[in-house]
Protein backbone atom coordinates (compact mmCIF):
# COMPACT_ATOMS: atom_id res chain seq x y z
CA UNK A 1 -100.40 75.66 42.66
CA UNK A 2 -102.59 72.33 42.59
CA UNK A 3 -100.67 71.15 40.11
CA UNK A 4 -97.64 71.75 42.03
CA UNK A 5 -98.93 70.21 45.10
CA UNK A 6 -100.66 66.61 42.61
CA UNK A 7 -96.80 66.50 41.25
CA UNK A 8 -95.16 66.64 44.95
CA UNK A 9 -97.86 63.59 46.22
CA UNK A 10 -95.84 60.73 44.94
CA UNK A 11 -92.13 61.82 46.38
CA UNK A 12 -93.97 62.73 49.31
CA UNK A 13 -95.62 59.34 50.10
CA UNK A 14 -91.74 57.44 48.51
CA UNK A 15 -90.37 59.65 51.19
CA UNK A 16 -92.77 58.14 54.03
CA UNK A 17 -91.92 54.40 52.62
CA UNK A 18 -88.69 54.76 52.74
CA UNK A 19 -89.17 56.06 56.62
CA UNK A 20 -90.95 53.54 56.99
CA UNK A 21 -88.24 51.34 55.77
CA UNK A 22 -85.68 52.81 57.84
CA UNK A 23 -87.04 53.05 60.97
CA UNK A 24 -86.76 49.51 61.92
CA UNK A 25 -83.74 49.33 60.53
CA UNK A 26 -81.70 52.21 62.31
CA UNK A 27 -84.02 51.06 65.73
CA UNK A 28 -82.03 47.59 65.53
CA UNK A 29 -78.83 49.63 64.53
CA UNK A 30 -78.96 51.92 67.99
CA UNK A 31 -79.90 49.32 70.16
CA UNK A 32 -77.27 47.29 69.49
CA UNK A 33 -74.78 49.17 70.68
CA UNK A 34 -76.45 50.36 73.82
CA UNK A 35 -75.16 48.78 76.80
CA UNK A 36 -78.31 47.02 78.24
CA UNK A 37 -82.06 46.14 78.03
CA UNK A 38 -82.78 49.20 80.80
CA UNK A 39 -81.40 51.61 78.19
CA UNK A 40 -83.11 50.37 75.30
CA UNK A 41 -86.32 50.67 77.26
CA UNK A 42 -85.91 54.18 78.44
CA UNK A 43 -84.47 55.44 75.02
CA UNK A 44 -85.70 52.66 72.42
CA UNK A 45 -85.41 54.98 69.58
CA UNK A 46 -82.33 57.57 70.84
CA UNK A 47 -78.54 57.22 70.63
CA UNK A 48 -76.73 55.19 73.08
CA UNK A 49 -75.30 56.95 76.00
CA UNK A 50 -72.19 54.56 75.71
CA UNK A 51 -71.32 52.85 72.10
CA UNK A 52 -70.92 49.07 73.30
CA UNK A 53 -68.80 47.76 70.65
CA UNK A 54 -68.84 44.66 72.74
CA UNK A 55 -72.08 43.74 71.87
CA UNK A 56 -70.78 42.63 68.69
CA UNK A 57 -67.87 40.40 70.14
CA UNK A 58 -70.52 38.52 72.68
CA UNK A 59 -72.79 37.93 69.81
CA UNK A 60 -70.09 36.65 67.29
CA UNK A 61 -67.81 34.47 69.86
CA UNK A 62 -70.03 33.66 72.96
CA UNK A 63 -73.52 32.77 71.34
CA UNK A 64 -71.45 31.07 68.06
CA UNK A 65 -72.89 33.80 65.39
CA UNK A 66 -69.73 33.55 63.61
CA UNK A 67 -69.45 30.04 63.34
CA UNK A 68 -73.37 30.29 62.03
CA UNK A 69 -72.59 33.18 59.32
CA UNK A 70 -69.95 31.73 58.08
CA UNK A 71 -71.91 27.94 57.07
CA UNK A 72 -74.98 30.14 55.89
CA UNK A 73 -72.51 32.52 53.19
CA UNK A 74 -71.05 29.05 52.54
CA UNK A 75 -74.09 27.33 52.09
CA UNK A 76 -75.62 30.17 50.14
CA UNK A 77 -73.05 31.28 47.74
CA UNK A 78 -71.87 27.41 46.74
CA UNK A 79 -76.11 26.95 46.50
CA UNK A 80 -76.59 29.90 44.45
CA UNK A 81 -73.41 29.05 42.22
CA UNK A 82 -74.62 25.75 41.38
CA UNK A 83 -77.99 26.94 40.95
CA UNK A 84 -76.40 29.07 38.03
CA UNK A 85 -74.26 26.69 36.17
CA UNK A 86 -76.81 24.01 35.57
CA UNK A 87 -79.92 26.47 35.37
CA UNK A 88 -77.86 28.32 32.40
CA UNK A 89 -76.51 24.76 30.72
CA UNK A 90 -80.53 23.71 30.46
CA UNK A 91 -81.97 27.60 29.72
CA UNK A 92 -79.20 27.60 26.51
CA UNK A 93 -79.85 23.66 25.58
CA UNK A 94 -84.14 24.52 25.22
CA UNK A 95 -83.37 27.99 23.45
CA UNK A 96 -81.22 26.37 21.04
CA UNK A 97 -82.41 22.97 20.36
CA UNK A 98 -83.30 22.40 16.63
CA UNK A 99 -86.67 20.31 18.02
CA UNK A 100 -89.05 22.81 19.46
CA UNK A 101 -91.44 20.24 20.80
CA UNK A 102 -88.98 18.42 23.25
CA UNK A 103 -87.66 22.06 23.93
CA UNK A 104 -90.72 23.08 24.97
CA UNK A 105 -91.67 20.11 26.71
CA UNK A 106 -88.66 19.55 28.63
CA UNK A 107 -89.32 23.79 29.54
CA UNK A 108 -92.55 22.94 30.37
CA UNK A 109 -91.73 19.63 32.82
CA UNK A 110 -89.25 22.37 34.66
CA UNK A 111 -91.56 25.03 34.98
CA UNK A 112 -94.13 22.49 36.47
CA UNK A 113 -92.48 21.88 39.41
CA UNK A 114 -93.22 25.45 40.45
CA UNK A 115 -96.42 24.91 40.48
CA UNK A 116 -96.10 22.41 43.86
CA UNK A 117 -96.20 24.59 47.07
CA UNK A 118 -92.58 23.93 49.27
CA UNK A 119 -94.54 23.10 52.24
CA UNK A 120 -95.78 19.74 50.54
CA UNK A 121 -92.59 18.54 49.67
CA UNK A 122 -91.06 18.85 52.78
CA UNK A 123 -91.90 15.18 53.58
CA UNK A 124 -90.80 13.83 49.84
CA UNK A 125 -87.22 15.44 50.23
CA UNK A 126 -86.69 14.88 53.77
CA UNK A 127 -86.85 11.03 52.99
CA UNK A 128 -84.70 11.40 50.16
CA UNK A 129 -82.53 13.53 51.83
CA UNK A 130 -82.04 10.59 54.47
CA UNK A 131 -81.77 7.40 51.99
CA UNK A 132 -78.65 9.19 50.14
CA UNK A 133 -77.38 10.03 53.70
CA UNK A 134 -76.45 13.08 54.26
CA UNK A 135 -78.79 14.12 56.49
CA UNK A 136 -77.42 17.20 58.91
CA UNK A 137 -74.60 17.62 56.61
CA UNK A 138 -74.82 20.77 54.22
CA UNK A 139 -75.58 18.86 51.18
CA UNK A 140 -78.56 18.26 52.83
CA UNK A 141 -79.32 21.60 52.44
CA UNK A 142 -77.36 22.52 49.05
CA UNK A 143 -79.19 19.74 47.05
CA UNK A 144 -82.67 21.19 48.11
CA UNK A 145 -81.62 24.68 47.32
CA UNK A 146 -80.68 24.05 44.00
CA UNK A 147 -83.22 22.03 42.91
CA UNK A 148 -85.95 24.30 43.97
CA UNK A 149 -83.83 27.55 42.46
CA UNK A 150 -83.79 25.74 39.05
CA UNK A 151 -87.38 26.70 37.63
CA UNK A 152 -86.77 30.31 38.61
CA UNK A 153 -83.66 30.74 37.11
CA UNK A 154 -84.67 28.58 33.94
CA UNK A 155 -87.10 31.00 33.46
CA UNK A 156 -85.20 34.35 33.69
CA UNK A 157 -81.93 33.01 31.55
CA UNK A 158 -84.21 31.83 29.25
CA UNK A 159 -85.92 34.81 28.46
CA UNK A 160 -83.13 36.47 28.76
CA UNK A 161 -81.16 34.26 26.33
CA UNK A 162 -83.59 34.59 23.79
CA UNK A 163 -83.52 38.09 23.16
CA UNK A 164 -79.70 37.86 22.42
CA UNK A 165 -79.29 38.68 18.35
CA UNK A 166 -78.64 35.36 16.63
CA UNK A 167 -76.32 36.71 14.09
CA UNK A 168 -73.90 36.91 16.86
CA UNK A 169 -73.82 32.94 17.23
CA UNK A 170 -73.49 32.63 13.51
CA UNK A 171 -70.71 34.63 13.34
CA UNK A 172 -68.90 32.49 15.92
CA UNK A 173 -70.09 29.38 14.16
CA UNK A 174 -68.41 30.65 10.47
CA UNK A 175 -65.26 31.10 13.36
CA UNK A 176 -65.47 27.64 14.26
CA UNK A 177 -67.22 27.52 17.58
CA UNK A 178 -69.10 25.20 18.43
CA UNK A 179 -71.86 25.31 20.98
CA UNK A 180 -69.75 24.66 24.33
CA UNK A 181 -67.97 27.63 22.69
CA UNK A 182 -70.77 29.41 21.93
CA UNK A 183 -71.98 28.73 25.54
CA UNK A 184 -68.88 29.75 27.36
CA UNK A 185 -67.36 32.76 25.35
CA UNK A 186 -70.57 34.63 23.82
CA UNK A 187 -73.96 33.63 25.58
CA UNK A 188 -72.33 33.47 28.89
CA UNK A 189 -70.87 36.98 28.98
CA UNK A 190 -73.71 38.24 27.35
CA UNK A 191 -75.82 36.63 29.84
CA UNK A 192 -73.83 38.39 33.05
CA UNK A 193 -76.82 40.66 34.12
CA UNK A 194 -79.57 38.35 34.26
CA UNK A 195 -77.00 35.81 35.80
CA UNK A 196 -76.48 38.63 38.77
CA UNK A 197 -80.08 38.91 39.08
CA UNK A 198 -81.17 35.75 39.63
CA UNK A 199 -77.57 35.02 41.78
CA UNK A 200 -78.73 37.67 44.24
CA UNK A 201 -82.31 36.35 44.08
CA UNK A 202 -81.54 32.65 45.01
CA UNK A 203 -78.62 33.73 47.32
CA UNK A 204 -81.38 36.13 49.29
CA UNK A 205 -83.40 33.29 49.47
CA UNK A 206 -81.11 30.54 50.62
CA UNK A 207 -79.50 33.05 52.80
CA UNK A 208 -83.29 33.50 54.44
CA UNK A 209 -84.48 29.85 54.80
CA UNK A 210 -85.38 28.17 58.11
CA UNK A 211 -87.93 25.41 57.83
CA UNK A 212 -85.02 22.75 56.06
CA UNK A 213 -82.22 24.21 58.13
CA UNK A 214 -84.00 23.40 60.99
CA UNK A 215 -85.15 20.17 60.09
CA UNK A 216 -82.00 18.72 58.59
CA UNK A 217 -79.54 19.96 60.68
CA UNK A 218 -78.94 18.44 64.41
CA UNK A 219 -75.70 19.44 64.83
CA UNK A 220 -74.78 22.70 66.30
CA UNK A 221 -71.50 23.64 64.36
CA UNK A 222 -73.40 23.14 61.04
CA UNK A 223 -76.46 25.11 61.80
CA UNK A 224 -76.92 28.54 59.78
CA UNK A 225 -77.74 31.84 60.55
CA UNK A 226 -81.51 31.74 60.96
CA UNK A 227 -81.40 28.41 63.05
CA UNK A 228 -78.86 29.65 65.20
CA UNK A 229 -81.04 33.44 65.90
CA UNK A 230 -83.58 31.04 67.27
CA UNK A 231 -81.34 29.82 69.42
CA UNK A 232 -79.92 32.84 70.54
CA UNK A 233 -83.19 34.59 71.30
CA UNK A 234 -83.78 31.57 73.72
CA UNK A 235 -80.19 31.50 75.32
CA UNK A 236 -80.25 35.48 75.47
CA UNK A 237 -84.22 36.44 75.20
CA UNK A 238 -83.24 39.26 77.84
CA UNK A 239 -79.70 40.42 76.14
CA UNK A 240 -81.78 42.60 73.34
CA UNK A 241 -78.66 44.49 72.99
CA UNK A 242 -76.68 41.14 71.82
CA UNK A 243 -79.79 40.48 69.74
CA UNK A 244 -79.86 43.21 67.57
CA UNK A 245 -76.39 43.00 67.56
CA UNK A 246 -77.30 39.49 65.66
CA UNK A 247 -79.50 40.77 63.22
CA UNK A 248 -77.24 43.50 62.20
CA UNK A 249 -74.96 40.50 61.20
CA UNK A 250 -77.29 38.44 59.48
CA UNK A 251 -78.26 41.82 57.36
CA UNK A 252 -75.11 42.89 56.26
CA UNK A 253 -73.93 40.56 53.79
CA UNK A 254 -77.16 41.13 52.03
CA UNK A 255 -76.30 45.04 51.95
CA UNK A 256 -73.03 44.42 51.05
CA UNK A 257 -73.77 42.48 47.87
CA UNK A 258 -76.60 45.26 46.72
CA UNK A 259 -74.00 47.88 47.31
CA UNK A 260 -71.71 46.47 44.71
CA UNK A 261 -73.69 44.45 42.22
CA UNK A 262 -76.61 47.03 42.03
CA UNK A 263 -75.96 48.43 39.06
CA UNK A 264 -75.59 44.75 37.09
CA UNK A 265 -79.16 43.98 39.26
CA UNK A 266 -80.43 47.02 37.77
CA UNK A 267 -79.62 46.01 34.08
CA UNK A 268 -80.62 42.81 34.79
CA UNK A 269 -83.93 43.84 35.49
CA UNK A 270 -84.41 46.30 32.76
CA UNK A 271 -82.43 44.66 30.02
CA UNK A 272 -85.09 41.92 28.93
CA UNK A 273 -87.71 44.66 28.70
CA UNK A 274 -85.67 46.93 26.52
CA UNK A 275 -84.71 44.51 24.33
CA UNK A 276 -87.86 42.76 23.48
């Protein structure tokens, strides 16, 4: 009977996490579609009385969430994209390079920059941001992304890159490959769960980011998601039923792109372990 009751602790306390998860979640679910802030106070955690599908409309027309979603997916996936193609060019150049010392000091110069907080070079790349001018346009925006995604995704690819068998690459160099072939049509596909991974990764992160979308960005049509919820909670601070309305947006894409790359995220995860 202890025993029974030791075994049943741990699924009892995921269960209560995963409550606790919920809760907020399915809170901001039911309120936005109740019709109004005297609802949500006398039944903040029941169903509405009346589904307001409006709520949604309002929030996407009126207070411009849909022109804000639509430059932060933009902004995020073309980010994230980038972020890929170079970090995967440099992770297979310093795994393959016949000179191990520049290969691990070029890996080690990337890797470096990781160790400089964000916050202290918000100064360095605003300026530079402004001398190539395109300050509050969304390369202002894209360039910083990448550039700070790079060490992160260096490292994963990398790691991930050099656990691949390297009697695979010889075969396809006695086939006449050579190494943009090798790149393209055997490392790359090989290479497609740790690229999801760290895609969904940078794209969470790019998707969340406020302090350079707020600072770069004066114009209101270019603004993204988390800039313009600000906003909105100013313009509407008593419409919470708009609000949540607002957040349900902003979370969607996020559960979207877990529902159907999960299992690839999941491999991507576990695949370095198992293999080395």
């Amino acid at each position: 009977m202890a025993k029974s009751i030791r075994s049943s602790i741990p699924h009892v306390l995921l269960m209560l996490y995963l409550i606790a998860i919920l809760f907020p979640f399915l809170f901001v679910i039911f309120s936005s579609f109740k019709q109004d802030n005297n609802e949500i106070a006398l039944n903040p955690f029941g169903l509405p009385t009346t589904w307001e599908f409006n709520n949604y409309v309002e929030a996407w027309v009126n207070a411009k969430i849909g022109t804000y979603f639509w430059n932060s997916l933009y902004i995020s996936v073309l980010s994230s994209a980038c972020t890929i193609v170079l970090g995967a060019m440099f992770a297979f150049a310093v795994t393959r390079m016949r000179h191990r010392r520049w290969s691990l000091f070029l890996y080690s110069l990337i890797l470096a920059g990781m160790l400089i907080p964000n916050n202290a070079l918000m100064l360095p790349i605003y300026l530079l941001v402004r001398k190539m001018g395109i300050l509050d346009t969304h390369l202002a925006l894209i360039v910083p992304y990448v550039a700070n995604a790079i060490p992160f995704t260096i490292i994963i690819l990398a790691a991930f890159m050099r656990s691949l068998p390297g009697e695979i690459e010889e075969a396809a160099v006695m086939d006449g490959l050579r190494a943009p072939g090798i790149f393209a049509k055997i490392v790359i596909p090989l290479t497609i769960p740790a690229i999801v991974t760290v895609f969904i990764v940078n794209f969470l992160g790019n998707w969340n980011e406020f302090l350079l979308a707020n600072y770069f960005l004066s114009t209101d049509k270019l603004r993204t998601l988390p800039v313009g919820m600000v906003q909105f909670r100013d313009q509407y601070q008593m419409n919470y039923a708009q609000m949540s309305a607002g957040i349900v947006y902003s979370v969607v894409p996020v559960l979207v792109i877990y529902a159907i790359l999960q299992e690839k995220i999941i491999e991507g995860v576990t695949a370095g372990g198992v293999k080395g």
